[in-house]
PDB file of N, CA and C in Angstrom:
ATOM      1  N   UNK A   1       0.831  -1.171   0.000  1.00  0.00           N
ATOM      2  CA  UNK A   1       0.000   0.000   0.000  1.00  0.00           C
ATOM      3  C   UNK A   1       0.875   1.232   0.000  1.00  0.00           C
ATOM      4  N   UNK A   2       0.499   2.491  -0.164  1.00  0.00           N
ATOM      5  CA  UNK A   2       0.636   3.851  -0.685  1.00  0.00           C
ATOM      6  C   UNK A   2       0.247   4.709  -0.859  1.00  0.00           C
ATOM      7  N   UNK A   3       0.583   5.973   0.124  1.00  0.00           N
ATOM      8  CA  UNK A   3      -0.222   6.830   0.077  1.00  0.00           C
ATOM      9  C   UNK A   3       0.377   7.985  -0.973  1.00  0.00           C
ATOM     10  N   UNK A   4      -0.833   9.063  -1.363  1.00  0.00           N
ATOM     11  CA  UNK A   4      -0.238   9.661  -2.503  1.00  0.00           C
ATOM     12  C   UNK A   4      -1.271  10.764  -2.996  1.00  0.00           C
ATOM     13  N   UNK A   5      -1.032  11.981  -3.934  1.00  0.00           N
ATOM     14  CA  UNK A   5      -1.968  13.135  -3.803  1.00  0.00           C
ATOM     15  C   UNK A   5      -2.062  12.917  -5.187  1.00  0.00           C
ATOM     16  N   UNK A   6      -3.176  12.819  -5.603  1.00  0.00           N
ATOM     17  CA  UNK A   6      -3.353  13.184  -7.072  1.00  0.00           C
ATOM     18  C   UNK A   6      -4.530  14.487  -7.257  1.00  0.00           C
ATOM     19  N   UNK A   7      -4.732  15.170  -8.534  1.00  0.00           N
ATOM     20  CA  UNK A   7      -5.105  16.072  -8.594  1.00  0.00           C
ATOM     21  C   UNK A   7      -6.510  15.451  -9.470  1.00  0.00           C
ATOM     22  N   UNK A   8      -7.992  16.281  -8.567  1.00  0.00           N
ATOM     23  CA  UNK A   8      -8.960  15.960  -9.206  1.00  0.00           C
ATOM     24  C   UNK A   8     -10.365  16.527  -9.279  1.00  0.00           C
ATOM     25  N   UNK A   9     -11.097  16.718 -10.053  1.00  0.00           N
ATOM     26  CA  UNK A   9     -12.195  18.081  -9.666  1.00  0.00           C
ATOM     27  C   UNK A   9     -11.355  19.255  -9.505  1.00  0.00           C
ATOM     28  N   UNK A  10     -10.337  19.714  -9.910  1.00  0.00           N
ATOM     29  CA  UNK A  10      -9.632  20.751  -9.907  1.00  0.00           C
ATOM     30  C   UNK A  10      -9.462  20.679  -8.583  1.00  0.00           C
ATOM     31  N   UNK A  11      -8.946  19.790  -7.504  1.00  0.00           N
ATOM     32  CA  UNK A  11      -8.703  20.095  -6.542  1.00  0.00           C
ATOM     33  C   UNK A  11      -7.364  18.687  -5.991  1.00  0.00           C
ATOM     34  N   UNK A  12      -6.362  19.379  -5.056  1.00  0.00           N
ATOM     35  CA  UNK A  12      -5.187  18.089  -4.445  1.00  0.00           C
ATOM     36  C   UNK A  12      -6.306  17.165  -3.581  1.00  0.00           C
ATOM     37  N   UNK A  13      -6.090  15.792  -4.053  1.00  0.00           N
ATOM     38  CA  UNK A  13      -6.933  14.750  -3.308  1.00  0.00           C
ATOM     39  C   UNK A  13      -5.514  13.441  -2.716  1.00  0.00           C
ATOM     40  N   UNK A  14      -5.856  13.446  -1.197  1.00  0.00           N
ATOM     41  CA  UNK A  14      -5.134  12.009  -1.378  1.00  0.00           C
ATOM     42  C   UNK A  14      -5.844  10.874  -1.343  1.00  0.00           C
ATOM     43  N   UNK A  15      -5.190   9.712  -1.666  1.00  0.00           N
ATOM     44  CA  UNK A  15      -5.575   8.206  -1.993  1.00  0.00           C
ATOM     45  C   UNK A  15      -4.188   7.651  -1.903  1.00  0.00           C
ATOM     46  N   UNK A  16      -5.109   6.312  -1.568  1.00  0.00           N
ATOM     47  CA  UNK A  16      -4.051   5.131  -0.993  1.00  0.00           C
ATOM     48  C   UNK A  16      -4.715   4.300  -1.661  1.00  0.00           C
ATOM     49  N   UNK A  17      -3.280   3.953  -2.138  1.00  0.00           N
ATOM     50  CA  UNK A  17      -3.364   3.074  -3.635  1.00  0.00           C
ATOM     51  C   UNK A  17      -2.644   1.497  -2.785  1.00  0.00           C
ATOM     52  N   UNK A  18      -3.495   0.512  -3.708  1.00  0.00           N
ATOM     53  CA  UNK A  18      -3.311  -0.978  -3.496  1.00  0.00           C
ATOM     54  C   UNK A  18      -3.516  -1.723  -4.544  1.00  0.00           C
ATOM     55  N   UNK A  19      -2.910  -2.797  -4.562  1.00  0.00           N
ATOM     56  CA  UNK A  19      -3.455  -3.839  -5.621  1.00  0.00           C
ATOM     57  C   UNK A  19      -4.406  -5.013  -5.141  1.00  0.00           C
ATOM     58  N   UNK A  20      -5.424  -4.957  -5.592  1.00  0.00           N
ATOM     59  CA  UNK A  20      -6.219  -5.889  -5.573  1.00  0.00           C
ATOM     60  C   UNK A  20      -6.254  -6.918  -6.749  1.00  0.00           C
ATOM     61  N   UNK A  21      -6.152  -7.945  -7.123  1.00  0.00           N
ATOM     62  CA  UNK A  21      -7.228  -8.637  -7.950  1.00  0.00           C
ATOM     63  C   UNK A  21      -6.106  -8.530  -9.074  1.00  0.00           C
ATOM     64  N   UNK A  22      -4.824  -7.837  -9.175  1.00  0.00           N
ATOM     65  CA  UNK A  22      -4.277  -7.316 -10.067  1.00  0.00           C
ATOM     66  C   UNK A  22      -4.284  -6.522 -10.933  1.00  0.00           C
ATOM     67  N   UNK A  23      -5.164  -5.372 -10.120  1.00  0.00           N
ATOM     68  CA  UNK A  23      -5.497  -4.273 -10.691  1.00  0.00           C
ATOM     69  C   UNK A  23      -5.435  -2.951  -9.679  1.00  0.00           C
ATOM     70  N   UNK A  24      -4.666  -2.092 -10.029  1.00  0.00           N
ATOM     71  CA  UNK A  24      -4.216  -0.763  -9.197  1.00  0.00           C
ATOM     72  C   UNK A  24      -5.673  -0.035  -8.682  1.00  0.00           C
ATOM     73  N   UNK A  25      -5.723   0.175  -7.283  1.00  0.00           N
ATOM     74  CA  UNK A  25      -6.726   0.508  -7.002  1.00  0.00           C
ATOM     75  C   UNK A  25      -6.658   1.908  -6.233  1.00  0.00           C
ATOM     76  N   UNK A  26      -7.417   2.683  -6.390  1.00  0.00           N
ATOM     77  CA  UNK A  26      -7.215   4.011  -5.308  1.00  0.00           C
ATOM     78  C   UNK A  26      -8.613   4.313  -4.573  1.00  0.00           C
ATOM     79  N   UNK A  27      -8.071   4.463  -3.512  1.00  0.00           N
ATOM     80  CA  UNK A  27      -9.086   4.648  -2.267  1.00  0.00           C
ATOM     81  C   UNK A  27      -8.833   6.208  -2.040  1.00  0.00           C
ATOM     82  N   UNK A  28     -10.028   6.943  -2.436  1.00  0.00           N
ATOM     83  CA  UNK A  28      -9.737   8.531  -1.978  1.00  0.00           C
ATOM     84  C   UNK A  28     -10.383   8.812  -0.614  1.00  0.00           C
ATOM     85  N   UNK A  29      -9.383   9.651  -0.219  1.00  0.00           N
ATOM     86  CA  UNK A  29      -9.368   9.852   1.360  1.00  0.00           C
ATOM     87  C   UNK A  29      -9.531  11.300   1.744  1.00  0.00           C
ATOM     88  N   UNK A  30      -9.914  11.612   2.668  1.00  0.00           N
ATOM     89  CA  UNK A  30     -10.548  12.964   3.064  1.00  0.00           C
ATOM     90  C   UNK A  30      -9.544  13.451   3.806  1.00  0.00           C
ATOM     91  N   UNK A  31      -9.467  14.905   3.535  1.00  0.00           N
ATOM     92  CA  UNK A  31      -8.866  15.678   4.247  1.00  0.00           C
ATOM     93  C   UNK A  31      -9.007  15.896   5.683  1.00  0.00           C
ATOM     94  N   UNK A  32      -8.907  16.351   6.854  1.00  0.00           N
ATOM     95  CA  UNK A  32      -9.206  16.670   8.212  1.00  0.00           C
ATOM     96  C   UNK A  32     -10.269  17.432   8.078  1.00  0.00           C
ATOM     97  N   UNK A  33      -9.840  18.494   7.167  1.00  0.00           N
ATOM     98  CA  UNK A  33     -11.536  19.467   6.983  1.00  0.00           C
ATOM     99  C   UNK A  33     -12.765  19.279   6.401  1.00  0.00           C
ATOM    100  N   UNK A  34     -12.800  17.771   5.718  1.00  0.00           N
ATOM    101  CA  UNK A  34     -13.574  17.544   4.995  1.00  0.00           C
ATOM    102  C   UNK A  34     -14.352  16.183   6.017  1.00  0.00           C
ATOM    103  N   UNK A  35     -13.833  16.108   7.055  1.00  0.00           N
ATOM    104  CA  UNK A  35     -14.194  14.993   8.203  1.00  0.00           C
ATOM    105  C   UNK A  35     -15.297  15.681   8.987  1.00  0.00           C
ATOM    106  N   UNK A  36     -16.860  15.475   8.996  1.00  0.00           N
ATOM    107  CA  UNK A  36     -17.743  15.918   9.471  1.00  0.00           C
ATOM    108  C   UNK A  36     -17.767  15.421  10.884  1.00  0.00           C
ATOM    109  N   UNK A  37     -18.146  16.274  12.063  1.00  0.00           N
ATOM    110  CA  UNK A  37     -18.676  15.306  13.335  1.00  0.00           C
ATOM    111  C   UNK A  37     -19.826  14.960  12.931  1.00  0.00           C
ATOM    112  N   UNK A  38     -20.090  13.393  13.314  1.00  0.00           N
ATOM    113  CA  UNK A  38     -21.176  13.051  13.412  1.00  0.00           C
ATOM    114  C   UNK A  38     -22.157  13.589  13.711  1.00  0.00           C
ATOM    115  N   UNK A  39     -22.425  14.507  15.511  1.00  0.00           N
ATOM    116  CA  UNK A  39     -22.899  14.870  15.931  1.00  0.00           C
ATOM    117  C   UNK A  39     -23.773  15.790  14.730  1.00  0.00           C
ATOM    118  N   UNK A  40     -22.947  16.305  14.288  1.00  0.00           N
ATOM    119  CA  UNK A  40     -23.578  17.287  13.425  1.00  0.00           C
ATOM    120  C   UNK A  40     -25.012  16.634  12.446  1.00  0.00           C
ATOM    121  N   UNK A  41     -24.970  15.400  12.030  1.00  0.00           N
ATOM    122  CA  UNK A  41     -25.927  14.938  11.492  1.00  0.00           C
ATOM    123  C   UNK A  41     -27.051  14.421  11.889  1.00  0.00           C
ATOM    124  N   UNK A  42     -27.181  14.335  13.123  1.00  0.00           N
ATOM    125  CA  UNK A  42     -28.158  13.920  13.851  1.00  0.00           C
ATOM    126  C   UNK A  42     -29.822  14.693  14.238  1.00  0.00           C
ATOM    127  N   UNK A  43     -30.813  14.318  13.404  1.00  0.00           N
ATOM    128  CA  UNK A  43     -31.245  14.947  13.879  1.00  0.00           C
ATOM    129  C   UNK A  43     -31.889  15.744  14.692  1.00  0.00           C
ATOM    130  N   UNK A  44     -32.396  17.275  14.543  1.00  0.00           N
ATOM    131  CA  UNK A  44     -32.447  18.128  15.321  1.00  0.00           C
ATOM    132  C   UNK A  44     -33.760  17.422  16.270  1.00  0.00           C
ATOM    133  N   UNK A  45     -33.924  17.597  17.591  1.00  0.00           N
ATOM    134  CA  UNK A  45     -35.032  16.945  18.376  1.00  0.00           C
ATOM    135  C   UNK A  45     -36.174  17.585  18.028  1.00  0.00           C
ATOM    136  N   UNK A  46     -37.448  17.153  17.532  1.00  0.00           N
ATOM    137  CA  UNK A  46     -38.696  18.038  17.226  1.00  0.00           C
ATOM    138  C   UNK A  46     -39.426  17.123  17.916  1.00  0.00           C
ATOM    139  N   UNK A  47     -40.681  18.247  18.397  1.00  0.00           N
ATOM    140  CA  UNK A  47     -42.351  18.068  18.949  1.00  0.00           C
ATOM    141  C   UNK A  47     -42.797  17.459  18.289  1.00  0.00           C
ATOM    142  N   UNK A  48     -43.139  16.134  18.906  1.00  0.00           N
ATOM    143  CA  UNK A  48     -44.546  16.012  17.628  1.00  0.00           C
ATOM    144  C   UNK A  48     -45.548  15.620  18.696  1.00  0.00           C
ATOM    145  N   UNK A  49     -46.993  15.287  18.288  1.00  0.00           N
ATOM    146  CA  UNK A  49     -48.075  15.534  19.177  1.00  0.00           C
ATOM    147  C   UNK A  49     -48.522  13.843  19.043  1.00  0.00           C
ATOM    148  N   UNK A  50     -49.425  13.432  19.619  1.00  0.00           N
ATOM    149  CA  UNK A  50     -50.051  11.622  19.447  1.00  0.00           C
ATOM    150  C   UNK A  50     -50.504  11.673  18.128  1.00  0.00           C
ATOM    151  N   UNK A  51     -51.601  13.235  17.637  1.00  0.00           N
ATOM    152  CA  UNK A  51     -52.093  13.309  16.803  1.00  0.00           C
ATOM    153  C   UNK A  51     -51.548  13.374  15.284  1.00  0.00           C
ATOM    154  N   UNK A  52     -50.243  14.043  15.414  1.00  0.00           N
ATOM    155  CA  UNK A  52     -49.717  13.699  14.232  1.00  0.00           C
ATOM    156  C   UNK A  52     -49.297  12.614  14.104  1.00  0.00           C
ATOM    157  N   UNK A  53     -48.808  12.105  14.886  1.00  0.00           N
ATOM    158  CA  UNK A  53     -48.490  10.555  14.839  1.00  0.00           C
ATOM    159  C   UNK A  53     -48.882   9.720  14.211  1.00  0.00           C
ATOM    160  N   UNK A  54     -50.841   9.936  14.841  1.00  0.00           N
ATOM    161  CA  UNK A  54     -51.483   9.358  14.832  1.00  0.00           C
ATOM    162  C   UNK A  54     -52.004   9.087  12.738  1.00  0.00           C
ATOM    163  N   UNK A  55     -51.738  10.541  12.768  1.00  0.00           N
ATOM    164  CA  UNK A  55     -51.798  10.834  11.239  1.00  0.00           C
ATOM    165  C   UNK A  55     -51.014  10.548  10.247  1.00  0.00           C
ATOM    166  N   UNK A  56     -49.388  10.475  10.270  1.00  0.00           N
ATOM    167  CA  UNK A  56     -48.381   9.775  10.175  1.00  0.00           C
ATOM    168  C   UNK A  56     -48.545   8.524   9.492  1.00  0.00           C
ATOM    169  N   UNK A  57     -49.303   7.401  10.361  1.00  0.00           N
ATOM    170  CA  UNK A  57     -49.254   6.443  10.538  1.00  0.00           C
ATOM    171  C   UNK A  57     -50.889   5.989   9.180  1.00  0.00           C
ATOM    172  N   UNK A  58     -51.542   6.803   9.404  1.00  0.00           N
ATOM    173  CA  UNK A  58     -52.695   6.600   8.610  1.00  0.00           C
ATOM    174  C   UNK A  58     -52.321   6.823   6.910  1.00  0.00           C
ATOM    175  N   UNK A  59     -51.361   7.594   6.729  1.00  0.00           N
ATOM    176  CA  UNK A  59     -50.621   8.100   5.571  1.00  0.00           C
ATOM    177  C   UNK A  59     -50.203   6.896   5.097  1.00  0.00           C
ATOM    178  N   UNK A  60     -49.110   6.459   5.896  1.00  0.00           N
ATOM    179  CA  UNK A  60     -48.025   5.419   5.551  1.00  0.00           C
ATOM    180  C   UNK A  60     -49.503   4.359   4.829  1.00  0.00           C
ATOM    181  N   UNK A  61     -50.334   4.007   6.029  1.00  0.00           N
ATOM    182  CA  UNK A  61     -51.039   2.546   5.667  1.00  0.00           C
ATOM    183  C   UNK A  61     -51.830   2.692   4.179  1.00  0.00           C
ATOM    184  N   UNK A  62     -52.283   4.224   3.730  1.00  0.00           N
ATOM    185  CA  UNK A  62     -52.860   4.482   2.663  1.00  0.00           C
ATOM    186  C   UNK A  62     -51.940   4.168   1.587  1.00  0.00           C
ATOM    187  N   UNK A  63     -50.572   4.573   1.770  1.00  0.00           N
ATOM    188  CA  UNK A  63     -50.127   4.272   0.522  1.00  0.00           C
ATOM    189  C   UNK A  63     -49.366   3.438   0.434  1.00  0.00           C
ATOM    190  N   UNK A  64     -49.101   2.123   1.217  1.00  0.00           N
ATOM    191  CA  UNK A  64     -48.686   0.666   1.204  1.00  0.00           C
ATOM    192  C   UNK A  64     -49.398   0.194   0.599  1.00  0.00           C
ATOM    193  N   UNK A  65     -49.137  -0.939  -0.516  1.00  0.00           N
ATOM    194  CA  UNK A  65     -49.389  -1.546  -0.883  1.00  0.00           C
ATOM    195  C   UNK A  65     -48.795  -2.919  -1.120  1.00  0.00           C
ATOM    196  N   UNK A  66     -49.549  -4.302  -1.184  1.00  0.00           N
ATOM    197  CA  UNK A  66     -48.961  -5.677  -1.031  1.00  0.00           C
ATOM    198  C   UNK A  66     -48.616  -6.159  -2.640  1.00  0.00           C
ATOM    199  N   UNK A  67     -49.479  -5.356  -3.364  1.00  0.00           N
ATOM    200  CA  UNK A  67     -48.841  -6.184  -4.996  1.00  0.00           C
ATOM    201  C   UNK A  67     -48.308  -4.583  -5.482  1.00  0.00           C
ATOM    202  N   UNK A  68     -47.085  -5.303  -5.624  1.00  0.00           N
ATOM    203  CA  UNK A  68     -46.217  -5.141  -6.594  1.00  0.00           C
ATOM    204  C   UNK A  68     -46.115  -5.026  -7.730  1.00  0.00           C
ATOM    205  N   UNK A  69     -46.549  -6.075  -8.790  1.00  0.00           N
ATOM    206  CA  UNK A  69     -46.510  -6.282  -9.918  1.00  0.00           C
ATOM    207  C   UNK A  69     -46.746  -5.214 -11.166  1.00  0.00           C
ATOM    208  N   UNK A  70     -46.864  -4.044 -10.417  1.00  0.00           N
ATOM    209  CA  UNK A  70     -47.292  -2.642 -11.360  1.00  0.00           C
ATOM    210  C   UNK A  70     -45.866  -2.352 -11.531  1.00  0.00           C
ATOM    211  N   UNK A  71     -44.932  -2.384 -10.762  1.00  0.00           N
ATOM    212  CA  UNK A  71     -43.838  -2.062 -10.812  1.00  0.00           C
ATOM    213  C   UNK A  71     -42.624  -2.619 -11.494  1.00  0.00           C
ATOM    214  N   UNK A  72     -42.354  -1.850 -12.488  1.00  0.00           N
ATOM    215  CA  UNK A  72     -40.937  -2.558 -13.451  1.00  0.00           C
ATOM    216  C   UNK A  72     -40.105  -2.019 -13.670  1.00  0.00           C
ATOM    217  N   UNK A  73     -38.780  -2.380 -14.071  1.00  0.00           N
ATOM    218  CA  UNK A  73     -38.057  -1.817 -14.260  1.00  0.00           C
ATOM    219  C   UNK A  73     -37.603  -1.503 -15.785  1.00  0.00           C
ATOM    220  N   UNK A  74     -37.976  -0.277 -15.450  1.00  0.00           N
ATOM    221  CA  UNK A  74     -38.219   0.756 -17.368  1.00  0.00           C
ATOM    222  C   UNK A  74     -36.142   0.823 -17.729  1.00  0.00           C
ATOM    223  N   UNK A  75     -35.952   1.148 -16.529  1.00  0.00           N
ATOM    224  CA  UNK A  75     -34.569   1.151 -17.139  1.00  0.00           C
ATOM    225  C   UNK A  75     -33.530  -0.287 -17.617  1.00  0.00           C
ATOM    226  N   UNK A  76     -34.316  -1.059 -16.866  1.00  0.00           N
ATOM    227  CA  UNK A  76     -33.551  -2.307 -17.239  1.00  0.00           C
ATOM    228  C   UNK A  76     -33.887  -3.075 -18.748  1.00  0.00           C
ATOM    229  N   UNK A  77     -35.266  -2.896 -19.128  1.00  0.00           N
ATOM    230  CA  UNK A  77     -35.863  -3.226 -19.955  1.00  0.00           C
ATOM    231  C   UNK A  77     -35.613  -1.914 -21.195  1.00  0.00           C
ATOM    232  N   UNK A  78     -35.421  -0.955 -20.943  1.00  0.00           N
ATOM    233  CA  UNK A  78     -34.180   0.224 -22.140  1.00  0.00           C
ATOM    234  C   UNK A  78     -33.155  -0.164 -22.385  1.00  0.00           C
ATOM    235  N   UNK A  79     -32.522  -0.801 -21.464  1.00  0.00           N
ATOM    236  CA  UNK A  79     -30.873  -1.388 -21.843  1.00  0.00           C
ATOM    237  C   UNK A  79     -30.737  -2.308 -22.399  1.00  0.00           C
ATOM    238  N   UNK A  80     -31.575  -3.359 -22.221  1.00  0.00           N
ATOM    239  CA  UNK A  80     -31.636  -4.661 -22.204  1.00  0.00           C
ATOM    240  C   UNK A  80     -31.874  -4.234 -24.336  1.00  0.00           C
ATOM    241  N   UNK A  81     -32.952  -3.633 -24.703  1.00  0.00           N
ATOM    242  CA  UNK A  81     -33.043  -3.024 -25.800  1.00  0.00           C
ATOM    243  C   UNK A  81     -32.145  -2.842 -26.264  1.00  0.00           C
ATOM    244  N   UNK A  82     -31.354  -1.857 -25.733  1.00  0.00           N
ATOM    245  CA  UNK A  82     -30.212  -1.722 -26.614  1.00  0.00           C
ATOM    246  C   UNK A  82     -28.950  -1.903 -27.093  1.00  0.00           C
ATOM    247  N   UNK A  83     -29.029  -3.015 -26.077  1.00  0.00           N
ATOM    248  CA  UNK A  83     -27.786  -4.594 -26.250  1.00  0.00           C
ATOM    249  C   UNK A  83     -28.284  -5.346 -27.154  1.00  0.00           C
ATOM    250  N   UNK A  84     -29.535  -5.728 -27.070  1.00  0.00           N
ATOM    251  CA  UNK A  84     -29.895  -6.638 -27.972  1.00  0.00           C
ATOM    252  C   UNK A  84     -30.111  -5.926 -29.724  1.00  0.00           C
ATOM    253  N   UNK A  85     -30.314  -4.365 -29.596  1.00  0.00           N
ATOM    254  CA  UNK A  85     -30.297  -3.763 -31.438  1.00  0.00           C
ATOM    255  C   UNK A  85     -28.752  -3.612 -31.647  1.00  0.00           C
ATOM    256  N   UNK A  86     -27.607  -3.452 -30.434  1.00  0.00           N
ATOM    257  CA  UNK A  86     -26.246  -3.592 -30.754  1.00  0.00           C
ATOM    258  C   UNK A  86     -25.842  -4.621 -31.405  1.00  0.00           C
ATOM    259  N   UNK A  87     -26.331  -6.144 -30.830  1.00  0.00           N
ATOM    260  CA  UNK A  87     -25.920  -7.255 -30.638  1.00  0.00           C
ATOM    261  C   UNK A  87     -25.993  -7.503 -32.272  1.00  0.00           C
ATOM    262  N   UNK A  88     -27.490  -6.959 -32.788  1.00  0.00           N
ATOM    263  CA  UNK A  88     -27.721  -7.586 -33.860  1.00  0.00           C
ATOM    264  C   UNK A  88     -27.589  -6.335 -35.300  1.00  0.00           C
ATOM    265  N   UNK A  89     -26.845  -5.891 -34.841  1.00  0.00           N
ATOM    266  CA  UNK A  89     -25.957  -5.299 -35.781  1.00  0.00           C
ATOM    267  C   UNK A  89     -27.201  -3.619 -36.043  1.00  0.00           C
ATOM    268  N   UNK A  90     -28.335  -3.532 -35.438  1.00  0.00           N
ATOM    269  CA  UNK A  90     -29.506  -2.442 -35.466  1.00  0.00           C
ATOM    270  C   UNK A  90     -28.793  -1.303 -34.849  1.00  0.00           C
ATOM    271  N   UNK A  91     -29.730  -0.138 -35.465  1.00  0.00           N
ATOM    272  CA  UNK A  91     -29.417   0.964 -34.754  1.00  0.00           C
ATOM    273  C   UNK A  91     -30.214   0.817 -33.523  1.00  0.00           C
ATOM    274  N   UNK A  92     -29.716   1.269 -32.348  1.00  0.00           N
ATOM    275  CA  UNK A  92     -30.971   1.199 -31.008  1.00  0.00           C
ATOM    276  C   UNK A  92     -32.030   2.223 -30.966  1.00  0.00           C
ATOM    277  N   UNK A  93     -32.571   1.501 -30.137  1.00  0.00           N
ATOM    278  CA  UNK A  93     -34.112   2.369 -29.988  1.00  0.00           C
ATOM    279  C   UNK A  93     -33.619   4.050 -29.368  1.00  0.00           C
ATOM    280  N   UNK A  94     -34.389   5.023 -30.170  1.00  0.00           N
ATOM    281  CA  UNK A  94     -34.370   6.104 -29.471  1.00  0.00           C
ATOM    282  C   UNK A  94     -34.825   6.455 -27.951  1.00  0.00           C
ATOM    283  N   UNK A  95     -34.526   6.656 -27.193  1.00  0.00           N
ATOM    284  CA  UNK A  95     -34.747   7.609 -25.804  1.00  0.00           C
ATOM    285  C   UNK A  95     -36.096   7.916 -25.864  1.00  0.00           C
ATOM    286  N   UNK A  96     -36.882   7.697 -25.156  1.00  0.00           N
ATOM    287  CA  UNK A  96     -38.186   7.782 -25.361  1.00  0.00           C
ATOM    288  C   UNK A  96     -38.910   9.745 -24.914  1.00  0.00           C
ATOM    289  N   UNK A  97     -37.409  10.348 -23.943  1.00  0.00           N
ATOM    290  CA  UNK A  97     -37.743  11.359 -24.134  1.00  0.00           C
ATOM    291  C   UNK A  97     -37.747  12.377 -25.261  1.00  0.00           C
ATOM    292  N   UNK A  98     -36.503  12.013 -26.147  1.00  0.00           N
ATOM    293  CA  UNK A  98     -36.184  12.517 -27.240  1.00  0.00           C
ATOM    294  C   UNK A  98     -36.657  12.221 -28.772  1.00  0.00           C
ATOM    295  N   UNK A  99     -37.772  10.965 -28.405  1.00  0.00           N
ATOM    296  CA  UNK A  99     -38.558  10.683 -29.379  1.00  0.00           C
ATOM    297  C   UNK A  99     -40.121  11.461 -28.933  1.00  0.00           C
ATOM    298  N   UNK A 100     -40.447  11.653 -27.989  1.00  0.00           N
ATOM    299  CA  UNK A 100     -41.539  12.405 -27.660  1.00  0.00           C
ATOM    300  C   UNK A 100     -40.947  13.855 -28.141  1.00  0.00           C
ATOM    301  N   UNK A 101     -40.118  14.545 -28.063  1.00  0.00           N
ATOM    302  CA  UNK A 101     -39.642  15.666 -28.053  1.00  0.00           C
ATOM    303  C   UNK A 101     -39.824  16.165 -29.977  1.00  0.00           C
ATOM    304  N   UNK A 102     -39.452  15.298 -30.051  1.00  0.00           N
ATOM    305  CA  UNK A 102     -38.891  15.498 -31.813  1.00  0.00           C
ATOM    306  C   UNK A 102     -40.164  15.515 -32.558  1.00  0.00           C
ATOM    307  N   UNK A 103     -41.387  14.587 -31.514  1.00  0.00           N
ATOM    308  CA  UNK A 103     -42.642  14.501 -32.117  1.00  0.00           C
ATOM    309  C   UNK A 103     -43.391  15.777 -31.836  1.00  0.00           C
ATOM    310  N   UNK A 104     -43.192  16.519 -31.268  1.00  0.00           N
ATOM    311  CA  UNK A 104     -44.208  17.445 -30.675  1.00  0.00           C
ATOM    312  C   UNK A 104     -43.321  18.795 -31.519  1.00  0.00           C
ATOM    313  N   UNK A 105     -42.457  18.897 -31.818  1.00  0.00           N
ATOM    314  CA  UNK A 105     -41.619  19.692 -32.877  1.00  0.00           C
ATOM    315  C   UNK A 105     -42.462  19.144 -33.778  1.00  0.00           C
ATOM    316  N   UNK A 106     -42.550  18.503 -34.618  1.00  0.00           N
ATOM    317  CA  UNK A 106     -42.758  18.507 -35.765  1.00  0.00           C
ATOM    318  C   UNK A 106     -44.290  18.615 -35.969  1.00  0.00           C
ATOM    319  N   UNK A 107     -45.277  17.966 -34.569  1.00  0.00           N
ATOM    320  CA  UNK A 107     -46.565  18.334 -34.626  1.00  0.00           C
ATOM    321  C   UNK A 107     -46.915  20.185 -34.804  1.00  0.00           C
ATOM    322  N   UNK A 108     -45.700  21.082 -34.898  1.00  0.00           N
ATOM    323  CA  UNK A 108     -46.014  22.670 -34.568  1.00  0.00           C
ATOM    324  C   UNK A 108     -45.984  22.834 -35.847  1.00  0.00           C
TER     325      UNK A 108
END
């Protein structure tokens, strides 16, 4: 191991460099001033009443829900797209924001 300053974000950073796996690795490390007290993050003590609590709690149960199945993953199923129009030699699918975008231009 090795410690050492490299320059980054326009700013002197150190890191301690190791080899892992056989591959040079750098661990960036914080300055003294950049070391927060904990304390500081904790939060501040607030009032609360039974009643908000009470309300709190009625919130949460409204918007729990047990099925799932509405839920997918849009980004995994975009990528997955556009490995597979890479794979097969296609141009990939456009960005679905920038295909909405281009449409509403040309609808003017």
């Amino acid at each position: 191991m090795a410690v050492a300053k490299l320059a980054w974000h326009g700013r002197e950073r150190l890191v301690l460099l190791r080899v892992r796996d056989g591959a040079l690795v750098a661990h960036v490390l914080k300055w003294d001033d950049e070391v927060r007290d904990p304390s500081e993050l904790a939060p501040k003590e607030a009032k609360v009443t039974d009643s908000e609590i009470d309300e709190a709690l009625q919130l949460v149960d409204s918007m729990t829900t047990d099925d799932i199945s509405g839920y997918q993953d849009e980004y995994r199923k975009a990528l997955e797209a556009v490995i597979e129009a890479k794979a097969e030699g296609r141009q990939p699918p456009e960005p679905i924001a920038e295909a909405e975008e281009r449409a509403a231009r040309s609808s003017t």
